[in-house]
N, C-alpha and C. Protein backbone atom coordinates (compact mmCIF):
# COMPACT_ATOMS: atom_id res chain seq x y z
N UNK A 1 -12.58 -10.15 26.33
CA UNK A 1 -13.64 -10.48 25.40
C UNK A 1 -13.81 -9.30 24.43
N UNK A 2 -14.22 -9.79 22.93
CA UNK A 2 -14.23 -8.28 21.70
C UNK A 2 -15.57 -7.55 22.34
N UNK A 3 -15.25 -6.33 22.17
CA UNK A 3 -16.66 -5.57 22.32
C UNK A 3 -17.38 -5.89 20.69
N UNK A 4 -18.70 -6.16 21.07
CA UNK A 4 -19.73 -5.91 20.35
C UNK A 4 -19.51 -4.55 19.47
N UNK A 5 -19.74 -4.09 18.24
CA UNK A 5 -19.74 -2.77 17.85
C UNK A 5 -21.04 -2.44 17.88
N UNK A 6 -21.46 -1.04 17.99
CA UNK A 6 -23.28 -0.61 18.29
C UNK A 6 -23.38 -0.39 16.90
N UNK A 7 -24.66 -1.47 17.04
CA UNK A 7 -25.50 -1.06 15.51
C UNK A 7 -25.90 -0.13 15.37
N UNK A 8 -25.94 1.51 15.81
CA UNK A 8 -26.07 2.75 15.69
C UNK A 8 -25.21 3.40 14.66
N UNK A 9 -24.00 2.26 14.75
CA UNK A 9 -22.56 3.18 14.00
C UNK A 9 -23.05 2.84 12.49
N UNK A 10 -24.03 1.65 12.63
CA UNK A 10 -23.83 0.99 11.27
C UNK A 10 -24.98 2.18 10.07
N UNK A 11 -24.59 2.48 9.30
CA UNK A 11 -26.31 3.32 8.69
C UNK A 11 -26.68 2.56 7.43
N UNK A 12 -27.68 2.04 7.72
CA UNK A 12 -28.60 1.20 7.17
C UNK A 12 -29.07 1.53 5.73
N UNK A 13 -29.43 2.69 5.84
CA UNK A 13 -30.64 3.10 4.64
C UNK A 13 -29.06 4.01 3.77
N UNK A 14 -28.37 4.25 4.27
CA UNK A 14 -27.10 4.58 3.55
C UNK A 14 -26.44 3.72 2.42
N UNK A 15 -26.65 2.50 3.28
CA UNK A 15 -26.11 0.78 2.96
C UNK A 15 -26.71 0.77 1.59
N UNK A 16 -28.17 0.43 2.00
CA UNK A 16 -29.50 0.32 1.42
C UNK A 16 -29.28 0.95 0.03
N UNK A 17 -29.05 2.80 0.05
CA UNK A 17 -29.29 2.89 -0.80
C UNK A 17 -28.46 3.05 -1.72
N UNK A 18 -26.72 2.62 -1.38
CA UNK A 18 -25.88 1.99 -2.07
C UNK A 18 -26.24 1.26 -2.97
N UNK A 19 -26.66 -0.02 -2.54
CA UNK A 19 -26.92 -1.27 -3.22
C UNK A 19 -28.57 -0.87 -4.33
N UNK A 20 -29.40 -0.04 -4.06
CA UNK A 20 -30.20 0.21 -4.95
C UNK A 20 -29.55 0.93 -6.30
N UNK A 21 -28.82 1.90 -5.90
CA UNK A 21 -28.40 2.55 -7.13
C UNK A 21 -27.55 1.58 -7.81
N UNK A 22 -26.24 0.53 -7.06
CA UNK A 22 -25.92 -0.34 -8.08
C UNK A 22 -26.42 -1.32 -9.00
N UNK A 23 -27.70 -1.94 -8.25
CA UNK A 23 -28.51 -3.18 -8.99
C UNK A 23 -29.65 -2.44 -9.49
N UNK A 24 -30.75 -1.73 -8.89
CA UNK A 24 -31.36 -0.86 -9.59
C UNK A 24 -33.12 -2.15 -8.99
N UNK A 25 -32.44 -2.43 -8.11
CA UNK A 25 -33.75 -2.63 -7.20
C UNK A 25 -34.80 -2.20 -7.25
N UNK A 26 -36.02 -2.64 -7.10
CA UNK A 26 -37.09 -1.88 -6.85
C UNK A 26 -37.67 -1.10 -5.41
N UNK A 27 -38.16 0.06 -5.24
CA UNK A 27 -38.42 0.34 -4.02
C UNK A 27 -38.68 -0.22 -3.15
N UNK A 28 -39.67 -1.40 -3.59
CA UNK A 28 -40.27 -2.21 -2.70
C UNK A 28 -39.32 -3.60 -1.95
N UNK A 29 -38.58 -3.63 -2.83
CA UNK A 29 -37.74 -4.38 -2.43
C UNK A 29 -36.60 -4.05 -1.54
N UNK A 30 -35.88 -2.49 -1.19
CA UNK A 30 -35.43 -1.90 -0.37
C UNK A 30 -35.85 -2.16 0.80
N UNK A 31 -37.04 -1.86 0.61
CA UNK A 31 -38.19 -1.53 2.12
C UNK A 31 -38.38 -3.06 2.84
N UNK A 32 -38.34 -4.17 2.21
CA UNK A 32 -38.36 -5.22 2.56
C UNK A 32 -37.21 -5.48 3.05
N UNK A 33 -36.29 -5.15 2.32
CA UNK A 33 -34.95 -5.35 3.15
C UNK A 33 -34.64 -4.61 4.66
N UNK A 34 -34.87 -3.68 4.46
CA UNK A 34 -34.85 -2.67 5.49
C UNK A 34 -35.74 -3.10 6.61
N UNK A 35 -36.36 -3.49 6.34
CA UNK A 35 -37.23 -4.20 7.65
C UNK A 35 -36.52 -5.42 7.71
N UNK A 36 -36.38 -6.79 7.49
CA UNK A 36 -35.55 -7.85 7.60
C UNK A 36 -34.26 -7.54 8.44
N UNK A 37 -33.78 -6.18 7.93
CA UNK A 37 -32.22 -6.19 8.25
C UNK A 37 -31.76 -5.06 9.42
N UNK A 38 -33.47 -4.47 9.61
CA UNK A 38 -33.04 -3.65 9.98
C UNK A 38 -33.23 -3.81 12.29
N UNK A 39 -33.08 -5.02 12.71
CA UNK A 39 -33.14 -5.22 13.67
C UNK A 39 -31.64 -5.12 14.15
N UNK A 40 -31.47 -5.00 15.45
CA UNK A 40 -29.75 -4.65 15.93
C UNK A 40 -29.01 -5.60 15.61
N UNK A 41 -29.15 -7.35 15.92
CA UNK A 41 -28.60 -8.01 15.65
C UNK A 41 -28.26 -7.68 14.04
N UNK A 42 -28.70 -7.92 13.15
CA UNK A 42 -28.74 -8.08 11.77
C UNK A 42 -27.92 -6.61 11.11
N UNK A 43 -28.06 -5.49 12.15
CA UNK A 43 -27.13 -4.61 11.56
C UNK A 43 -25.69 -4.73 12.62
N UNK A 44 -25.49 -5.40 13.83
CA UNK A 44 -24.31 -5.36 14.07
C UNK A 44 -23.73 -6.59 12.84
N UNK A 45 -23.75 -7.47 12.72
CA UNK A 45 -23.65 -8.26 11.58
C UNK A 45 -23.04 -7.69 10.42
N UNK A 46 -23.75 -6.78 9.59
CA UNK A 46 -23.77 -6.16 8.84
C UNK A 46 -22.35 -5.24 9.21
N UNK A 47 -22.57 -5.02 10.14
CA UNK A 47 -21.51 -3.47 10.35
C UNK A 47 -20.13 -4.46 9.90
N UNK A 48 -20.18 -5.18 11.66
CA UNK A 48 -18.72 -6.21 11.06
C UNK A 48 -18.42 -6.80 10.14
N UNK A 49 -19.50 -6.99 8.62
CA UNK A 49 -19.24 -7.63 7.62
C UNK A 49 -18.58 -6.42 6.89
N UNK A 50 -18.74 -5.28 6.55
CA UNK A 50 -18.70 -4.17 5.60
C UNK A 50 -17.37 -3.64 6.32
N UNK A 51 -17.28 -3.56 7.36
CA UNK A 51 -15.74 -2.98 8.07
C UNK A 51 -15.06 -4.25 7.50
N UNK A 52 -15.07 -5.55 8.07
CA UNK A 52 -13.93 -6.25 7.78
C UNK A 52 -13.71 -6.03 6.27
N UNK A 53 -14.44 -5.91 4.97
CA UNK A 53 -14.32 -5.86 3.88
C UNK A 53 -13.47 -4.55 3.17
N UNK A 54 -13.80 -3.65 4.32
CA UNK A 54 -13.24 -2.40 4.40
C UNK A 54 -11.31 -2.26 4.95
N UNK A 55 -11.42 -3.11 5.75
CA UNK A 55 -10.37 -2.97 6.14
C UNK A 55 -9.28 -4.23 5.46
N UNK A 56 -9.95 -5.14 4.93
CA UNK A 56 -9.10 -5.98 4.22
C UNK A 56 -8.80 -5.50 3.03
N UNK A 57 -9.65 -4.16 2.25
CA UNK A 57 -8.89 -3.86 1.35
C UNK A 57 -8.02 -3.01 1.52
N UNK A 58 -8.20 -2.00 2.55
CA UNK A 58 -7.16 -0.96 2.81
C UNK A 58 -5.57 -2.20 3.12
N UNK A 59 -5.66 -2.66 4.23
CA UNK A 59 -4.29 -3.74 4.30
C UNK A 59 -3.79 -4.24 2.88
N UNK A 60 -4.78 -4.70 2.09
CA UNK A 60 -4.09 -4.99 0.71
C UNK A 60 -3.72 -4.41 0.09
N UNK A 61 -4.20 -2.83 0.13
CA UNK A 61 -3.70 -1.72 -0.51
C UNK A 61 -2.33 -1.72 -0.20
N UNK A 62 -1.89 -1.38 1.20
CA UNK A 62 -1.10 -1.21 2.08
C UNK A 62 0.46 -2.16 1.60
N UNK A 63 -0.24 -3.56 1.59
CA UNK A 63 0.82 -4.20 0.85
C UNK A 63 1.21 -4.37 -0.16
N UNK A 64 0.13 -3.41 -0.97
CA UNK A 64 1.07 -3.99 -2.41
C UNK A 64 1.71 -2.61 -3.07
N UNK A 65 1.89 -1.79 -2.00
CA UNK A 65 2.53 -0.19 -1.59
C UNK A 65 3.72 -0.60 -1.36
N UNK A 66 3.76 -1.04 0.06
CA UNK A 66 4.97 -1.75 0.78
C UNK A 66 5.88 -2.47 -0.68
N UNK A 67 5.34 -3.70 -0.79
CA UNK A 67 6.04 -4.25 -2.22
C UNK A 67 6.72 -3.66 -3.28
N UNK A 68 5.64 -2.46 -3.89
CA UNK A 68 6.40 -1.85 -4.74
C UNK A 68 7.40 -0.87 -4.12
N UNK A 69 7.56 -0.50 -3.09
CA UNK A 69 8.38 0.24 -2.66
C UNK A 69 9.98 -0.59 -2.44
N UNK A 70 9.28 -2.13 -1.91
CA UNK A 70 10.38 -2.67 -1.34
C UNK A 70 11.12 -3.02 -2.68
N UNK A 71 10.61 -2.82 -4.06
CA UNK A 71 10.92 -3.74 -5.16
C UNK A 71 12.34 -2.35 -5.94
N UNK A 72 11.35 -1.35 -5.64
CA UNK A 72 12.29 -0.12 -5.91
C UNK A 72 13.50 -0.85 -5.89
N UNK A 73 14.44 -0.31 -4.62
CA UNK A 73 15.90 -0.53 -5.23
C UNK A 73 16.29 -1.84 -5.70
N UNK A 74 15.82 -2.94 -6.08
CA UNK A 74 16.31 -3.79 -6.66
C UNK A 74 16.16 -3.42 -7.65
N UNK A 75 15.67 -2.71 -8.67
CA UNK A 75 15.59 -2.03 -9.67
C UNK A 75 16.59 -1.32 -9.90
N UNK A 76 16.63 -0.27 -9.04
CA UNK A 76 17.49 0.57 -9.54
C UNK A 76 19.36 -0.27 -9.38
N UNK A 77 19.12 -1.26 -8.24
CA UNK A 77 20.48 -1.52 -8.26
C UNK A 77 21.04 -2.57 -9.78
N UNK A 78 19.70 -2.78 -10.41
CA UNK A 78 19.66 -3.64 -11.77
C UNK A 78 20.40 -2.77 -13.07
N UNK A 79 20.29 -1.66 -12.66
CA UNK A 79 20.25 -1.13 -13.92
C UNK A 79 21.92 -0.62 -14.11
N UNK A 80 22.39 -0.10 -12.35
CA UNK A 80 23.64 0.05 -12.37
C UNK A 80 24.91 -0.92 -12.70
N UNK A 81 25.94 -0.44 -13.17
CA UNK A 81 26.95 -1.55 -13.45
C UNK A 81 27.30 -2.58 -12.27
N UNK A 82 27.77 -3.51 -11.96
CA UNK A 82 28.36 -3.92 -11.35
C UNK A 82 29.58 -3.69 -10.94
N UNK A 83 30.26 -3.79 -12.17
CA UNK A 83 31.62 -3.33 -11.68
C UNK A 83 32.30 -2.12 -12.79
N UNK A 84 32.65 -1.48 -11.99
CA UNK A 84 33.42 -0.14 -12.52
C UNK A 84 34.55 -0.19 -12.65
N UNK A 85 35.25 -0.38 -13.60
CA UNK A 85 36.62 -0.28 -14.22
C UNK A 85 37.01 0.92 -13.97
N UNK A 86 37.94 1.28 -13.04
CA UNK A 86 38.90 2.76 -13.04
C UNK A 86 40.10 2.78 -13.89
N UNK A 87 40.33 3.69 -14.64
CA UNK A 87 41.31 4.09 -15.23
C UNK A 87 42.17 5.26 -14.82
């Protein structure tokens, strides 16, 4: 069975004050959140939403690394002749 992750790991008012500086929230509206969200359930939730988001971009990173790497020598073998005439 998955372990649960501890909503301890998750930091809340960190979260919180991410999302204020991007939208530009009002205080009061933080604080409301922060209470709503800030029970264990609602931040293990939270945690596993922001990791999976976290980690699906790193993997996408990952692959489109892989790709260009894998794309490399078909490139370079593009550019070389095919066939070499010896004289």
């Amino acid at each position: 069975m998955p372990q649960q992750p501890q909503p301890e790991d998750f930091d809340l008012k960190q979260w919180l004050a991410e999302i204020k500086a991007d939208s530009g929230l009002p205080d009061d509206q933080i604080a409301e959140m922060e209470t709503i969200l800030g029970t264990d359930k609602a931040k293990t939730a939270l945690k596993k939403s922001v990791s999976f988001q976290k980690d699906y971009t790193r993997k996408t990173m990952e692959a489109a690394e892989l790709r260009k790497q894998a794309s490399r020598p078909k490139r370079s073998r593009l550019k070389e002749p095919r066939w070499r005439i010896s004289m």
